[in-house]
PDB file of N, CA and C in Angstrom:
ATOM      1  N   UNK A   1     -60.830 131.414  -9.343  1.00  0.00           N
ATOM      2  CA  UNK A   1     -60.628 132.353  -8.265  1.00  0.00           C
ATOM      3  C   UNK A   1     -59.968 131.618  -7.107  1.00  0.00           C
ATOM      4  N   UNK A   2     -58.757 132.131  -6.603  1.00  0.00           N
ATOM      5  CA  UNK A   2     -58.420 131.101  -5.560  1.00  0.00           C
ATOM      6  C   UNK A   2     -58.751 132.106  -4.288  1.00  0.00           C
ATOM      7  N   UNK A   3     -59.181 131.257  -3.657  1.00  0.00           N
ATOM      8  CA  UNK A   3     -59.820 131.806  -1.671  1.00  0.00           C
ATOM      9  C   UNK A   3     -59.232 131.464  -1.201  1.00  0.00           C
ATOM     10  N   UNK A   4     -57.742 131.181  -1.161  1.00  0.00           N
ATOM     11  CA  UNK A   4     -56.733 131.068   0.183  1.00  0.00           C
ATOM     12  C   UNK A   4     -57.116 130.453   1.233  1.00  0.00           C
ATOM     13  N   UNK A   5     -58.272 129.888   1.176  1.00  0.00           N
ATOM     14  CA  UNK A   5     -58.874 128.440   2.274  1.00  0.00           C
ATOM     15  C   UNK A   5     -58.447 127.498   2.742  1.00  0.00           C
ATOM     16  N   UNK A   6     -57.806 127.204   3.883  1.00  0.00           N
ATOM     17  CA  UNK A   6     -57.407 125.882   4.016  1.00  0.00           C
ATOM     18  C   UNK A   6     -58.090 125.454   5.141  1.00  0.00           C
ATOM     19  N   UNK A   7     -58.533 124.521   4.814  1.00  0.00           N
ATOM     20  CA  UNK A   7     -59.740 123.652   5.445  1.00  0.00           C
ATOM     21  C   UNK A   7     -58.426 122.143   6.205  1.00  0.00           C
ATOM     22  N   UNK A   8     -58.543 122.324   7.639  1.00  0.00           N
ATOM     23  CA  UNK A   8     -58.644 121.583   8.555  1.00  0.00           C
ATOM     24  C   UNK A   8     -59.457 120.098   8.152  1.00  0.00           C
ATOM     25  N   UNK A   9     -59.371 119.294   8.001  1.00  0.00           N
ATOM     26  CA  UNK A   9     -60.352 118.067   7.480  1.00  0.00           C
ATOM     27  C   UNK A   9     -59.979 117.028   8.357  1.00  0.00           C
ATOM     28  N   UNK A  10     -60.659 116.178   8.936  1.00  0.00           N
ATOM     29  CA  UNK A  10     -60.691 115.105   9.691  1.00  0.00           C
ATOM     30  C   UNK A  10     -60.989 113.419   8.583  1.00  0.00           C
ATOM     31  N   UNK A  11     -60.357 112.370   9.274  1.00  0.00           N
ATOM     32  CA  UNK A  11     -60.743 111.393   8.672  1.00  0.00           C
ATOM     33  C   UNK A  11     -62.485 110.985   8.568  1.00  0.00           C
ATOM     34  N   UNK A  12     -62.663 111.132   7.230  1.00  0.00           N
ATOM     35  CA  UNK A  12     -64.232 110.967   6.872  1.00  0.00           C
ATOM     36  C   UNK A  12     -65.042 112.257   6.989  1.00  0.00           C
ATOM     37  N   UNK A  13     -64.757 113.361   6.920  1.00  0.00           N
ATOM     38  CA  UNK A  13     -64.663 114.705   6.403  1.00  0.00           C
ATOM     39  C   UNK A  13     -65.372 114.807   4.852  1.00  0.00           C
ATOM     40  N   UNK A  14     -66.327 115.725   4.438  1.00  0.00           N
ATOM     41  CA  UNK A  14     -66.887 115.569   3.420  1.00  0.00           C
ATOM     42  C   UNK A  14     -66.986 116.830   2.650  1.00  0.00           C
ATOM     43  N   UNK A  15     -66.142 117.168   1.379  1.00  0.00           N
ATOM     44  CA  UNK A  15     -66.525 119.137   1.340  1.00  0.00           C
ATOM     45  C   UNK A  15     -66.420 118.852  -0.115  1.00  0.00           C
ATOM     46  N   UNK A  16     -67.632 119.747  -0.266  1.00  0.00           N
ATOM     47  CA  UNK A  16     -68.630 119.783  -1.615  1.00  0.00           C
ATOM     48  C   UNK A  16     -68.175 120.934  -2.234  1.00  0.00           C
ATOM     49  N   UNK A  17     -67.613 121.620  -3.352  1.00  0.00           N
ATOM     50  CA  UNK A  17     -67.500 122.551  -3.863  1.00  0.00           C
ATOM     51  C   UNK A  17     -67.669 123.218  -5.225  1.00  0.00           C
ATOM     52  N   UNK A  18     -67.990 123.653  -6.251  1.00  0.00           N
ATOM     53  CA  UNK A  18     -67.994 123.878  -7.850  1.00  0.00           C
ATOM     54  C   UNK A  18     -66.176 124.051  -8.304  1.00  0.00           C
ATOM     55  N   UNK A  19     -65.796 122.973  -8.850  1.00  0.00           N
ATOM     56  CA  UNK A  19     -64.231 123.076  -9.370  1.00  0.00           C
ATOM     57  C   UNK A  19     -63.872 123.832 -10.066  1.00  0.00           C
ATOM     58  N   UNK A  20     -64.968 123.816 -11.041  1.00  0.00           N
ATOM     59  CA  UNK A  20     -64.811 124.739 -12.537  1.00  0.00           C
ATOM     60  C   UNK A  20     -64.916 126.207 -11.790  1.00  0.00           C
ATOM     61  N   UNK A  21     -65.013 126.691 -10.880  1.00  0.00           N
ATOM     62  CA  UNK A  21     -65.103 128.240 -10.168  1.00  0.00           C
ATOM     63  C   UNK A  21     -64.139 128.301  -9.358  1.00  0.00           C
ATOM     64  N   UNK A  22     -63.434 127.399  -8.925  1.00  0.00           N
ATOM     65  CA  UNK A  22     -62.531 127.766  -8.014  1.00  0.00           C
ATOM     66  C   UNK A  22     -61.302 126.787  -8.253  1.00  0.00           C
ATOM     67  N   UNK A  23     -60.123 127.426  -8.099  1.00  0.00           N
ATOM     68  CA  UNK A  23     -59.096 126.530  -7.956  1.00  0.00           C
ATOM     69  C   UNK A  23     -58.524 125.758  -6.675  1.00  0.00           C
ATOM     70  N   UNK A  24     -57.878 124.546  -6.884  1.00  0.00           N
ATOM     71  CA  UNK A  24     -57.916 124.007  -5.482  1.00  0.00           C
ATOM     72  C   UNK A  24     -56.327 122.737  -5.627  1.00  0.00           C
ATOM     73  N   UNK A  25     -56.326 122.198  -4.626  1.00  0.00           N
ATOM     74  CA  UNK A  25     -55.206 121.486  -4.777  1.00  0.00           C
ATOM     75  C   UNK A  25     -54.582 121.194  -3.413  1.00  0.00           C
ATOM     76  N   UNK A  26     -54.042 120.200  -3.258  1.00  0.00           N
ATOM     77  CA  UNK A  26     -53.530 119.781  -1.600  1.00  0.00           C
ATOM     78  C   UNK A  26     -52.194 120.350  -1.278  1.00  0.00           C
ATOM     79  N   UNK A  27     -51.973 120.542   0.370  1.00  0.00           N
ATOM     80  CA  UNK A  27     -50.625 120.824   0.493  1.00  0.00           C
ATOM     81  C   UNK A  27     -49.956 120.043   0.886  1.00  0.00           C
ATOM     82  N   UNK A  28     -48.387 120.153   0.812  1.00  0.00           N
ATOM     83  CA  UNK A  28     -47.653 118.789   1.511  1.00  0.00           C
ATOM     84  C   UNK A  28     -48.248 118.066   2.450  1.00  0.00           C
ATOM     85  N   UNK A  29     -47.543 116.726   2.561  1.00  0.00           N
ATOM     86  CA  UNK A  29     -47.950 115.944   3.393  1.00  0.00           C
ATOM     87  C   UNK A  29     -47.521 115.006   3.791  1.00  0.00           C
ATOM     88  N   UNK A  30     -46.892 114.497   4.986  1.00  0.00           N
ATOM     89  CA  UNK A  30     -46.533 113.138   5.391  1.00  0.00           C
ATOM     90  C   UNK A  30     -47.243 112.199   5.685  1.00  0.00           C
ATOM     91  N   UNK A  31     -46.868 110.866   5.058  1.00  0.00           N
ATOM     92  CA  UNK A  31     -47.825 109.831   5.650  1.00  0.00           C
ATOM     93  C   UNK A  31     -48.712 109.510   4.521  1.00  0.00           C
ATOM     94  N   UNK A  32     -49.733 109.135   4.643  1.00  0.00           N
ATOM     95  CA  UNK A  32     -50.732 107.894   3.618  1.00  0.00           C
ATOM     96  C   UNK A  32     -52.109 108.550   3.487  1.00  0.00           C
ATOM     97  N   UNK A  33     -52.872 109.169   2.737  1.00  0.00           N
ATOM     98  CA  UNK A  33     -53.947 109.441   2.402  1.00  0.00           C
ATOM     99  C   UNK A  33     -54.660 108.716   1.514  1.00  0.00           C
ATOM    100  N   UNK A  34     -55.653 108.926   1.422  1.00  0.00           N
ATOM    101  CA  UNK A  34     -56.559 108.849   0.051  1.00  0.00           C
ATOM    102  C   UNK A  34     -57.803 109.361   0.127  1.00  0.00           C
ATOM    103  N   UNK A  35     -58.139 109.851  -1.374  1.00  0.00           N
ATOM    104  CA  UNK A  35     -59.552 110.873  -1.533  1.00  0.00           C
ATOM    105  C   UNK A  35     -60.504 109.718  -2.614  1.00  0.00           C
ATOM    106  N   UNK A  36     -61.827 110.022  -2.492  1.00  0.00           N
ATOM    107  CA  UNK A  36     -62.725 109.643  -3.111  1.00  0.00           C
ATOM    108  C   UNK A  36     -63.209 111.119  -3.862  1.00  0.00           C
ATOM    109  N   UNK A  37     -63.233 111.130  -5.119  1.00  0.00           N
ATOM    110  CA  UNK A  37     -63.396 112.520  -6.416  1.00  0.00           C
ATOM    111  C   UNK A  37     -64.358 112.032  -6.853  1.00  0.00           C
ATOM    112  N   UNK A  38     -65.820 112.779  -6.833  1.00  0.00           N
ATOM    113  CA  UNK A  38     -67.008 113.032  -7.648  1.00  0.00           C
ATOM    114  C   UNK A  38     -66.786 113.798  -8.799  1.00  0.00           C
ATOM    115  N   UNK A  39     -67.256 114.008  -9.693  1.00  0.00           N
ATOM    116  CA  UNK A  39     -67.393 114.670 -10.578  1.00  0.00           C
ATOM    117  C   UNK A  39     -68.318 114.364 -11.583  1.00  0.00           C
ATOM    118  N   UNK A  40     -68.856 115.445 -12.307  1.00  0.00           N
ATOM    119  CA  UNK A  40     -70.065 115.666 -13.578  1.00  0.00           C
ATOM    120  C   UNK A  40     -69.074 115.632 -14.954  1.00  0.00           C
ATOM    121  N   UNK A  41     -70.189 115.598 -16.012  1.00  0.00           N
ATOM    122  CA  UNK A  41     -69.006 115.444 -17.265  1.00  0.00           C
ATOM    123  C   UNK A  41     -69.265 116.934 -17.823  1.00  0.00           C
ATOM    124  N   UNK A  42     -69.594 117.802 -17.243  1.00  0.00           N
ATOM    125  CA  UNK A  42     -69.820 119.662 -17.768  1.00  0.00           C
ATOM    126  C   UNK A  42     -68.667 119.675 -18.487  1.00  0.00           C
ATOM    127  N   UNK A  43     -67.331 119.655 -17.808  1.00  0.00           N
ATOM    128  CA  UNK A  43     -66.083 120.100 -19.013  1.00  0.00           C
ATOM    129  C   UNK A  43     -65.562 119.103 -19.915  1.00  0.00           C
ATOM    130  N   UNK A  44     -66.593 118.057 -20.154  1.00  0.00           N
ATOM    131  CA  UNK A  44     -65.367 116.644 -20.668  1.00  0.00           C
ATOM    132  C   UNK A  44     -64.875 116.661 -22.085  1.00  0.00           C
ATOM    133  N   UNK A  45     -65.654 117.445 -22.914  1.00  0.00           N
ATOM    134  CA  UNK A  45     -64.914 118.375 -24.369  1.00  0.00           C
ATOM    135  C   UNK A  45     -64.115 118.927 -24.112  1.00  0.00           C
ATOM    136  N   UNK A  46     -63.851 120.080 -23.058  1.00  0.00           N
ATOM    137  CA  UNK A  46     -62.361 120.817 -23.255  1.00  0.00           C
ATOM    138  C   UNK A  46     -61.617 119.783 -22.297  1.00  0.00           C
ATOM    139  N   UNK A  47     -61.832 118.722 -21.502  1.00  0.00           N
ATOM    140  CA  UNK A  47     -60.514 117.719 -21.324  1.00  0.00           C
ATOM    141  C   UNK A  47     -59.894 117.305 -22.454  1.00  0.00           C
ATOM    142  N   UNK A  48     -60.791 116.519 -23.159  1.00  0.00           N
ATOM    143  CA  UNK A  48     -60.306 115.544 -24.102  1.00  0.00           C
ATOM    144  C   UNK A  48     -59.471 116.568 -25.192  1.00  0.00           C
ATOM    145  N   UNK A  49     -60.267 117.904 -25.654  1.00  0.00           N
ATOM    146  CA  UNK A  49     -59.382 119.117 -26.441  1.00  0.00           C
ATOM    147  C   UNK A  49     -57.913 119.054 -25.755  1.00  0.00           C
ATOM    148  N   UNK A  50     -57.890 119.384 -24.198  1.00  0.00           N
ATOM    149  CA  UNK A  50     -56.611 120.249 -24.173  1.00  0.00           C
ATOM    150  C   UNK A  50     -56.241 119.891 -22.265  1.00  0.00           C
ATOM    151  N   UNK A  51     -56.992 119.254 -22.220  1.00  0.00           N
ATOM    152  CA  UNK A  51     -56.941 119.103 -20.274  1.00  0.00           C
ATOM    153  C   UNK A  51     -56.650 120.280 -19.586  1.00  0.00           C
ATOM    154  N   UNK A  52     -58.647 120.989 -20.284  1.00  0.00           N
ATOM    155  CA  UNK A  52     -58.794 121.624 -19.504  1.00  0.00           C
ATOM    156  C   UNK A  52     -57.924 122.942 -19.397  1.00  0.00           C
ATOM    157  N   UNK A  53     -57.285 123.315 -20.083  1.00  0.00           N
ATOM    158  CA  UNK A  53     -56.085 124.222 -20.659  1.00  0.00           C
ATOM    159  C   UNK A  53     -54.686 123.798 -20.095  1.00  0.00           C
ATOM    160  N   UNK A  54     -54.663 122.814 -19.270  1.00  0.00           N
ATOM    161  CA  UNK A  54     -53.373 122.108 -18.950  1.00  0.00           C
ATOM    162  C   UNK A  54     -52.858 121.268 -19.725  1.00  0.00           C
ATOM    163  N   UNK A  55     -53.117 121.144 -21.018  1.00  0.00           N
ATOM    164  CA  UNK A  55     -52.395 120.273 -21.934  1.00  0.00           C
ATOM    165  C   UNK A  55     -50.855 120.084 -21.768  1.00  0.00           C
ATOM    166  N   UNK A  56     -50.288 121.156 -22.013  1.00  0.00           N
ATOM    167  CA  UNK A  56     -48.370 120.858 -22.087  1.00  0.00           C
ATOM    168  C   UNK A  56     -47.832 121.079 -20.316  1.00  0.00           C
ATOM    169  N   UNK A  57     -48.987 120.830 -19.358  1.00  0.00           N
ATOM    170  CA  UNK A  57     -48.520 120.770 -18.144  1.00  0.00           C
ATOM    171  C   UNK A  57     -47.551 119.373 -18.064  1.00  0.00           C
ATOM    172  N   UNK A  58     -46.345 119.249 -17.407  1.00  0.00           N
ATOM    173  CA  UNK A  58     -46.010 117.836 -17.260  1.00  0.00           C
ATOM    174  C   UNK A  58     -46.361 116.786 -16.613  1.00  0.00           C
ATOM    175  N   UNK A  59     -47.232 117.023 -15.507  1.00  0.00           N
ATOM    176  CA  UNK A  59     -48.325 116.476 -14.983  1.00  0.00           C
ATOM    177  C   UNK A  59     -49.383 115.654 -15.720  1.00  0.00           C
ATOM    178  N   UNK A  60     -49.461 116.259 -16.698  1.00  0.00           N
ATOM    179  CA  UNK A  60     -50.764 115.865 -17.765  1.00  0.00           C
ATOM    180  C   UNK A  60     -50.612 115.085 -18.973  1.00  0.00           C
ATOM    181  N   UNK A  61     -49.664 114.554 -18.780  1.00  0.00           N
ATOM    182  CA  UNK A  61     -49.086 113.545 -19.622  1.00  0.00           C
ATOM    183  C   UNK A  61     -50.050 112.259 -20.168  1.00  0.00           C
ATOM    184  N   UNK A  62     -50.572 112.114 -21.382  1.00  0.00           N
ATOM    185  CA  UNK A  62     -51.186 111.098 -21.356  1.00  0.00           C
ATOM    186  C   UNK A  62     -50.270 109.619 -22.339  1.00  0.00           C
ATOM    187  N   UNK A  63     -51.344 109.106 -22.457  1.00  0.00           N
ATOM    188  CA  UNK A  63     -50.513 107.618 -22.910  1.00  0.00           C
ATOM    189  C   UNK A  63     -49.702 107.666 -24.082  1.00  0.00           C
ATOM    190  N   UNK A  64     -50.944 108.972 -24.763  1.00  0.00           N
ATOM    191  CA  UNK A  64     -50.684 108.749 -26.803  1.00  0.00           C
ATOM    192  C   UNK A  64     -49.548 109.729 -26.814  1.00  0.00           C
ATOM    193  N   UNK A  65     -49.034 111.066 -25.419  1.00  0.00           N
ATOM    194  CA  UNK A  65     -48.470 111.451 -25.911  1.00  0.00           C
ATOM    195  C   UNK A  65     -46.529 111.121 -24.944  1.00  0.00           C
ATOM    196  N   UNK A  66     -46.933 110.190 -24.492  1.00  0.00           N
ATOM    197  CA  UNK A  66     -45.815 109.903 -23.438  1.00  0.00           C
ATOM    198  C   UNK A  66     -44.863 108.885 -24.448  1.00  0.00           C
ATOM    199  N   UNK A  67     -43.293 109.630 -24.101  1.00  0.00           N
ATOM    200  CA  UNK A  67     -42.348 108.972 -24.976  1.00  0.00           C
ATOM    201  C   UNK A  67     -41.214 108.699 -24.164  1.00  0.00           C
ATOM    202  N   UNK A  68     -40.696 107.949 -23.549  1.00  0.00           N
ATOM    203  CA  UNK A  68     -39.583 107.463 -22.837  1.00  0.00           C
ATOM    204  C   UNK A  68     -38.226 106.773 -23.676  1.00  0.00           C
ATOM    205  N   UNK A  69     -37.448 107.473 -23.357  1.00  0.00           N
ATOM    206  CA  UNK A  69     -36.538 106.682 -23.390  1.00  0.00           C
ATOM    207  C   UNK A  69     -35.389 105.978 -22.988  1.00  0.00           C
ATOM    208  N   UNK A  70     -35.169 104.814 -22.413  1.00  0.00           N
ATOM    209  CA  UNK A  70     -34.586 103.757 -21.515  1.00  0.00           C
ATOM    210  C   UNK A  70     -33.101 103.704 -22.227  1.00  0.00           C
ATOM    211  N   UNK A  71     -33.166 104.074 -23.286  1.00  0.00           N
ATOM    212  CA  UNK A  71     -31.461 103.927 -23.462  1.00  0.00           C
ATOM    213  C   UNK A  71     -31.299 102.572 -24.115  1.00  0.00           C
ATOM    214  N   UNK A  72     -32.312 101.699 -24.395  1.00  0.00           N
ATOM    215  CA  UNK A  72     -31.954 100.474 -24.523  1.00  0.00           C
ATOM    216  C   UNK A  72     -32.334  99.903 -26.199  1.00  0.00           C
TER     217      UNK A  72
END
């Protein structure tokens, strides 16, 4: 369910939420961040299945299935 929320957050700011119920994600941004991510292992079968139904996202690229090629 997305709630169109955008939360104002200050450095050292702390917001607790259920992931698996709501969708979420950052907006642009200039400059240097970083987050500290909690999480439980409730969905860690449908990761490893399918990430979570994002499997063929390009984002979600993992090692076994990443193929480059350099031309060389």
């Amino acid at each position: 369910m997305e709630l169109g929320l955008v939360l104002d957050l200050q450095c050292g700011d702390i917001v607790i939420f259920k992931s698996s119920k709501l969708s979420h994600f950052n907006l642009h941004y200039t400059g240097k961040r970083a987050s500290l991510v909690f999480h439980s292992d409730k969905t860690s079968e449908s990761w490893v299945k399918d990430r979570n139904g994002w499997k063929n996202n390009i984002y979600m690229v993992t090692k076994d299935s990443l193929t480059i090629d350099f031309g060389l």
